[in-house]
Protein backbone atom coordinates (compact mmCIF):
# COMPACT_ATOMS: atom_id res chain seq x y z
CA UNK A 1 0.00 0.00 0.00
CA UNK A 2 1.56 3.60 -0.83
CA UNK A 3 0.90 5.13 2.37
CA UNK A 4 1.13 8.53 0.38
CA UNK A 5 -2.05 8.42 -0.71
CA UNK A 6 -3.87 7.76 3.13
CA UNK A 7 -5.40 10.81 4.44
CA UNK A 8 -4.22 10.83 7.98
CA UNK A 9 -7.92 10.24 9.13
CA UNK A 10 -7.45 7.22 7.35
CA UNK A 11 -4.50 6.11 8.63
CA UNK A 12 -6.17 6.39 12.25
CA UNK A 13 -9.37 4.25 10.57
CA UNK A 14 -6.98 1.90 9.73
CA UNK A 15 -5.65 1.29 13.92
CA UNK A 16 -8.71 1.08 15.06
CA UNK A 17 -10.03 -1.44 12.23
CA UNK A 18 -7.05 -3.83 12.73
CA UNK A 19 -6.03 -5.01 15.94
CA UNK A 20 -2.03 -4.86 17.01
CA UNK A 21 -0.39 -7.71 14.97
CA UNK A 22 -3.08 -7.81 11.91
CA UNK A 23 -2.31 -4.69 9.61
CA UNK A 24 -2.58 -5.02 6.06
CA UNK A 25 1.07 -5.15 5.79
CA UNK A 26 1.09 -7.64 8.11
CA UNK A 27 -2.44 -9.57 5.67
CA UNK A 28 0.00 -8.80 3.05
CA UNK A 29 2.74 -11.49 4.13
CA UNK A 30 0.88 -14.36 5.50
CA UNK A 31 0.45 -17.52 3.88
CA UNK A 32 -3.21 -17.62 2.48
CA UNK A 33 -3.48 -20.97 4.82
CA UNK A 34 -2.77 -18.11 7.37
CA UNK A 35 -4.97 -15.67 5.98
CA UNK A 36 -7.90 -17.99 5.89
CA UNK A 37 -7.25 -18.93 9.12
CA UNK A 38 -7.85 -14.89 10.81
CA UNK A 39 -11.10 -14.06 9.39
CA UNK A 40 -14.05 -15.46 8.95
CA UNK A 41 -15.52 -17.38 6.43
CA UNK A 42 -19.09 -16.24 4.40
CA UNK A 43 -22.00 -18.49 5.34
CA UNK A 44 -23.38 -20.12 2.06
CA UNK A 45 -25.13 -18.12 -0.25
CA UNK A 46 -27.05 -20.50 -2.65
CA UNK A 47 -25.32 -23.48 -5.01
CA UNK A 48 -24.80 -21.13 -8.24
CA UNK A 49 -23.07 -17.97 -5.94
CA UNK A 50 -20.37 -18.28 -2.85
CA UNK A 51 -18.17 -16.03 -0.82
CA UNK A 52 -14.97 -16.53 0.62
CA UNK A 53 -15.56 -14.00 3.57
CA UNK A 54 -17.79 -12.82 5.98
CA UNK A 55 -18.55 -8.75 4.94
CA UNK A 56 -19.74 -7.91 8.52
CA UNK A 57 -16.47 -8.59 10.00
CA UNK A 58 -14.02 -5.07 9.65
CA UNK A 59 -10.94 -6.20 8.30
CA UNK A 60 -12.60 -7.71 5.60
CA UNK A 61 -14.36 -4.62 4.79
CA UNK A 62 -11.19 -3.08 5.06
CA UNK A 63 -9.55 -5.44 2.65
CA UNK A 64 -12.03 -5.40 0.08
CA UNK A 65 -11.02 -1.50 0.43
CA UNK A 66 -7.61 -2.33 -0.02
CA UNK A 67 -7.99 -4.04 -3.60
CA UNK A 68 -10.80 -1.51 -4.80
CA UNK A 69 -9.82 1.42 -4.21
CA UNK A 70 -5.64 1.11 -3.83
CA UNK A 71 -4.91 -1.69 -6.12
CA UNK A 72 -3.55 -4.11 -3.66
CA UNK A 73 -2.00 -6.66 -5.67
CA UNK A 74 -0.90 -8.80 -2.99
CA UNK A 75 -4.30 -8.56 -1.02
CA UNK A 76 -6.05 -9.56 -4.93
CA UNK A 77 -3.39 -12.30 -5.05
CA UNK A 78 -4.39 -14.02 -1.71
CA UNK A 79 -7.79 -13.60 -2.23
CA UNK A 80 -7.63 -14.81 -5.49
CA UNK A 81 -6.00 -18.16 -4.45
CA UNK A 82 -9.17 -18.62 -2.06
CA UNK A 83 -11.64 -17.92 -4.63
CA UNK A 84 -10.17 -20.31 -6.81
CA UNK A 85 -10.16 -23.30 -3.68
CA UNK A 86 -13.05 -22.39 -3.78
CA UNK A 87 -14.55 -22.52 -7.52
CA UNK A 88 -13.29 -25.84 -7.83
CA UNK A 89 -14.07 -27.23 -4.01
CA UNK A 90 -10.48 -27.65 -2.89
CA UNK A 91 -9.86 -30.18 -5.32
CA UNK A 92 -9.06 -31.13 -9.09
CA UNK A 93 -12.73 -32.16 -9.20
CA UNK A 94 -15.51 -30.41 -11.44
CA UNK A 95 -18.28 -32.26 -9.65
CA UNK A 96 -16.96 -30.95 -6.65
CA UNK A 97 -19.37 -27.89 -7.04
CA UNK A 98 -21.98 -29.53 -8.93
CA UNK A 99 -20.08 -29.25 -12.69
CA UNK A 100 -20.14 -31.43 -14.63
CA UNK A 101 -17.37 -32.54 -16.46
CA UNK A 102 -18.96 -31.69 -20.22
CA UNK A 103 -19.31 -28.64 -19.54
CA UNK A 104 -15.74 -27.90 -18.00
CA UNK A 105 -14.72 -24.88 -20.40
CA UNK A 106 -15.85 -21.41 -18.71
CA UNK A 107 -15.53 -17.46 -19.81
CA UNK A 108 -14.40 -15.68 -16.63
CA UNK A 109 -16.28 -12.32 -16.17
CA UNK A 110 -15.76 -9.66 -14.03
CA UNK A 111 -18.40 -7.07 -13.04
CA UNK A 112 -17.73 -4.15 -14.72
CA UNK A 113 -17.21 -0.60 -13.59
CA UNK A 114 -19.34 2.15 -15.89
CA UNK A 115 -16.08 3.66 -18.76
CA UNK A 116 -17.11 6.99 -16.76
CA UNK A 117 -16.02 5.04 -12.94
CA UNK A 118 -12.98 3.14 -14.98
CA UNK A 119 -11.66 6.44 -15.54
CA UNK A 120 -11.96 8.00 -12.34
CA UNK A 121 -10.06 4.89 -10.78
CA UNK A 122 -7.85 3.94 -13.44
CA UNK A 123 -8.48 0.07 -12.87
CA UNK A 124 -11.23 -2.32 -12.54
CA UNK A 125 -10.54 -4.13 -9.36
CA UNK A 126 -12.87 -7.19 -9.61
CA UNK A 127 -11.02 -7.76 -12.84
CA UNK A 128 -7.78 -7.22 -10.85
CA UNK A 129 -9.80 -10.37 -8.83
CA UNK A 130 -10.42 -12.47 -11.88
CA UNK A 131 -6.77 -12.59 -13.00
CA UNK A 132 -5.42 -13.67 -9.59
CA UNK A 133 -8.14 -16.41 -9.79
CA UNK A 134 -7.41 -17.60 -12.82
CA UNK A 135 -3.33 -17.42 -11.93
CA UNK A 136 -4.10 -19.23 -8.89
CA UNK A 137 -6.18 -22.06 -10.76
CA UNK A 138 -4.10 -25.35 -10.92
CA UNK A 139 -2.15 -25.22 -14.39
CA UNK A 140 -3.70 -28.34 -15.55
CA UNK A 141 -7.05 -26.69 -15.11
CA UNK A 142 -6.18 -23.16 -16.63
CA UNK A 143 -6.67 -24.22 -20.07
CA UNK A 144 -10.23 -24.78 -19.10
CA UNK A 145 -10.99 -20.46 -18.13
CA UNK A 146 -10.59 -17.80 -20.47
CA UNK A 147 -10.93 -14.12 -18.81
CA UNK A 148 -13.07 -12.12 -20.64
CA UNK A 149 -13.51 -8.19 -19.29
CA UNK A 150 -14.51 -7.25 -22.32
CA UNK A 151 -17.91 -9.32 -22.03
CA UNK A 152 -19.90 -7.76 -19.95
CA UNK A 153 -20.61 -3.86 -19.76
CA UNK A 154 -22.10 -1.52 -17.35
CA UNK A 155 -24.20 1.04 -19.84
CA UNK A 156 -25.08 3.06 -17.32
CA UNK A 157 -24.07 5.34 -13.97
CA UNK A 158 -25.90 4.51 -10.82
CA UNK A 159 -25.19 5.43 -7.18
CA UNK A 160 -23.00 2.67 -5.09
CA UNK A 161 -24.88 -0.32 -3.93
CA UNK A 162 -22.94 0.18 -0.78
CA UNK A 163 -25.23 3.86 -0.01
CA UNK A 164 -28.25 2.32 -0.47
CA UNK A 165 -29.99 0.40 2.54
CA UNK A 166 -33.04 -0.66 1.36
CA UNK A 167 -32.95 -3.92 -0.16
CA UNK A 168 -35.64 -3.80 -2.97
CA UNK A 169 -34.45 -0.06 -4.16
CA UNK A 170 -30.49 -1.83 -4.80
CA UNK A 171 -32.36 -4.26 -7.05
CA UNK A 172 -34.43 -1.33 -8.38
CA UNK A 173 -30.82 0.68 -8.69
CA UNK A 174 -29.30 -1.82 -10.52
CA UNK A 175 -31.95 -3.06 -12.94
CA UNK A 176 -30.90 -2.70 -16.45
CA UNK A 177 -27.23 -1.76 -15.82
CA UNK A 178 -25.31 -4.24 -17.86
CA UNK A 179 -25.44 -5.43 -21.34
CA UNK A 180 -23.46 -8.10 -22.88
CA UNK A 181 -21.47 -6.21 -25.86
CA UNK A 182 -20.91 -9.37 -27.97
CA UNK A 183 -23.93 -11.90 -27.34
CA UNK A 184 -22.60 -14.65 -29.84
CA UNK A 185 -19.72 -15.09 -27.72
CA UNK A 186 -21.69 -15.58 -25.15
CA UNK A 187 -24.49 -17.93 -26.08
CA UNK A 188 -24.28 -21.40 -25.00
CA UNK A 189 -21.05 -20.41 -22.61
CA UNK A 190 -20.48 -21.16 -19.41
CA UNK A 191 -20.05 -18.37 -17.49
CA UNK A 192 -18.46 -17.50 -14.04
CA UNK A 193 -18.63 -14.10 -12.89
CA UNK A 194 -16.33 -12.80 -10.30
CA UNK A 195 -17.51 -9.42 -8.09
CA UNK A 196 -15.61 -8.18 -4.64
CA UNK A 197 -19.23 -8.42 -2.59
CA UNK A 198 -22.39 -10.05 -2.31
CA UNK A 199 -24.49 -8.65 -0.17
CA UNK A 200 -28.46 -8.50 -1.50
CA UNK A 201 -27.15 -10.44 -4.25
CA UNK A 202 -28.98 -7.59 -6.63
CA UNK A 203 -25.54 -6.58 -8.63
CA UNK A 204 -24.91 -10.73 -9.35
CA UNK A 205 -28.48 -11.11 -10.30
CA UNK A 206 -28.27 -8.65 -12.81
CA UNK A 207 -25.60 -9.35 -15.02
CA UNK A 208 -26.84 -13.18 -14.68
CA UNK A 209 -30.00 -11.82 -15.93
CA UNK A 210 -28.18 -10.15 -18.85
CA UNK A 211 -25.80 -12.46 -19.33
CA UNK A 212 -28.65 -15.65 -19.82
CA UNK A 213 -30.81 -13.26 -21.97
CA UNK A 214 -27.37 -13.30 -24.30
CA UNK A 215 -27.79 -16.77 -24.76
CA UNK A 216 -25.44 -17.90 -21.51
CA UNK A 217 -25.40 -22.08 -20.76
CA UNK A 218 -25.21 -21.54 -16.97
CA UNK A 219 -23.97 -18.82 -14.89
CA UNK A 220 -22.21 -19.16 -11.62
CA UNK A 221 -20.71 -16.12 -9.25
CA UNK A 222 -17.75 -15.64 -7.02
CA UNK A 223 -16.99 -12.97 -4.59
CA UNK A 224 -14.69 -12.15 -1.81
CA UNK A 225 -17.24 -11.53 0.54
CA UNK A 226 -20.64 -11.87 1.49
């Protein structure tokens, strides 16, 4: 992290979020065993969407932070490695998480930011996500995911998911966001989409939504949190 760019106000969020011995330089250089190990893990979401994390807990929040909005590549790298334990259950195993072994070919797609957001930020970070899964995939399995940013689009500005409380105006927020910019590359894919939180669920639901309308064989999502 380039401490440069912390506010000091920041800097003093940052003591009280992380207790002595767990700063995000210290997140930074654990094993991912380790890092596993000091947070907590999301409770199951459904059998097409799971979390690594549990969202409520602060350093998590904090970490998510870290990726988003400072490009943590070592944070993304970690988390990466457990989103991709995850995808395929621990295991060289497609069944594992109810795949079958057919349809083992996948586009990788990461929630998109609007071109107006990209440039205000100067990265996407859940594509910054979807690269450190797919580098942290078993190499005999890597052949089988293709990333593809370029997939999905967000065609239009709305206000963060994360200022809105109400859970039926996110879905209303959100509703008719994303198109898919190529739909024959697209129809009968497999599709797993990778975002940095779940929380309502109304940001996944949507680009499934747009993403089966395109033609999409089955669509599975990934997060870091939930």
């Amino acid at each position: 992290m380039n401490n440069t760019k912390v506010p000091h106000f920041f800097g003093l969020l940052l003591d009280f979020l992380f207790p002595a011995g767990e700063s995000v330089k210290t997140f930074e250089n654990v094993s991912v065993d380790e890092f596993k190990r000091r947070l907590p893990p999301s409770e199951p979401i459904n059998e097409n969407v799971a979390a690594v994390f549990a969202y409520s807990d602060e350093r998590v929040k904090h970490l998510v932070w870290e990726i988003k909005y400072y490009r943590n590549t070592k944070i993304a790298d970690a988390v990466g490695s457990l989103i991709a334990e995850k995808m395929i259950g621990g295991k060289i195993s497609a069944e594992k998480f109810g795949w079958k072994t057919s349809d083992w070919q996948f586009l990788v797609v990461p929630i998109p930011l609007t071109s107006r957001r990209l440039r205000e930020r100067g990265f996407n970070h859940t594509e910054l996500i979807a690269k450190s899964v797919l580098k942290n995939l078993p190499r005999n399995l890597r052949v089988n995911f293709a990333l593809a940013p370029e997939i999905l689009r967000k065609i239009r500005h709305t206000p963060k998911q994360s200022s809105i409380e109400n859970r039926e105006k996110r879905f209303q927020n959100i509703v008719g966001a994303f198109e898919v910019a190529e739909p024959h590359l697209v129809a009968g894919k497999n599709i797993v989409v990778i975002d940095d939180v779940i929380t309502t669920g109304a940001t996944v639901s949507e680009a499934k939504r747009a993403l089966f309308e395109a033609g999409a064989k089955s669509v599975r999502a990934f997060a870091v949190a939930h």
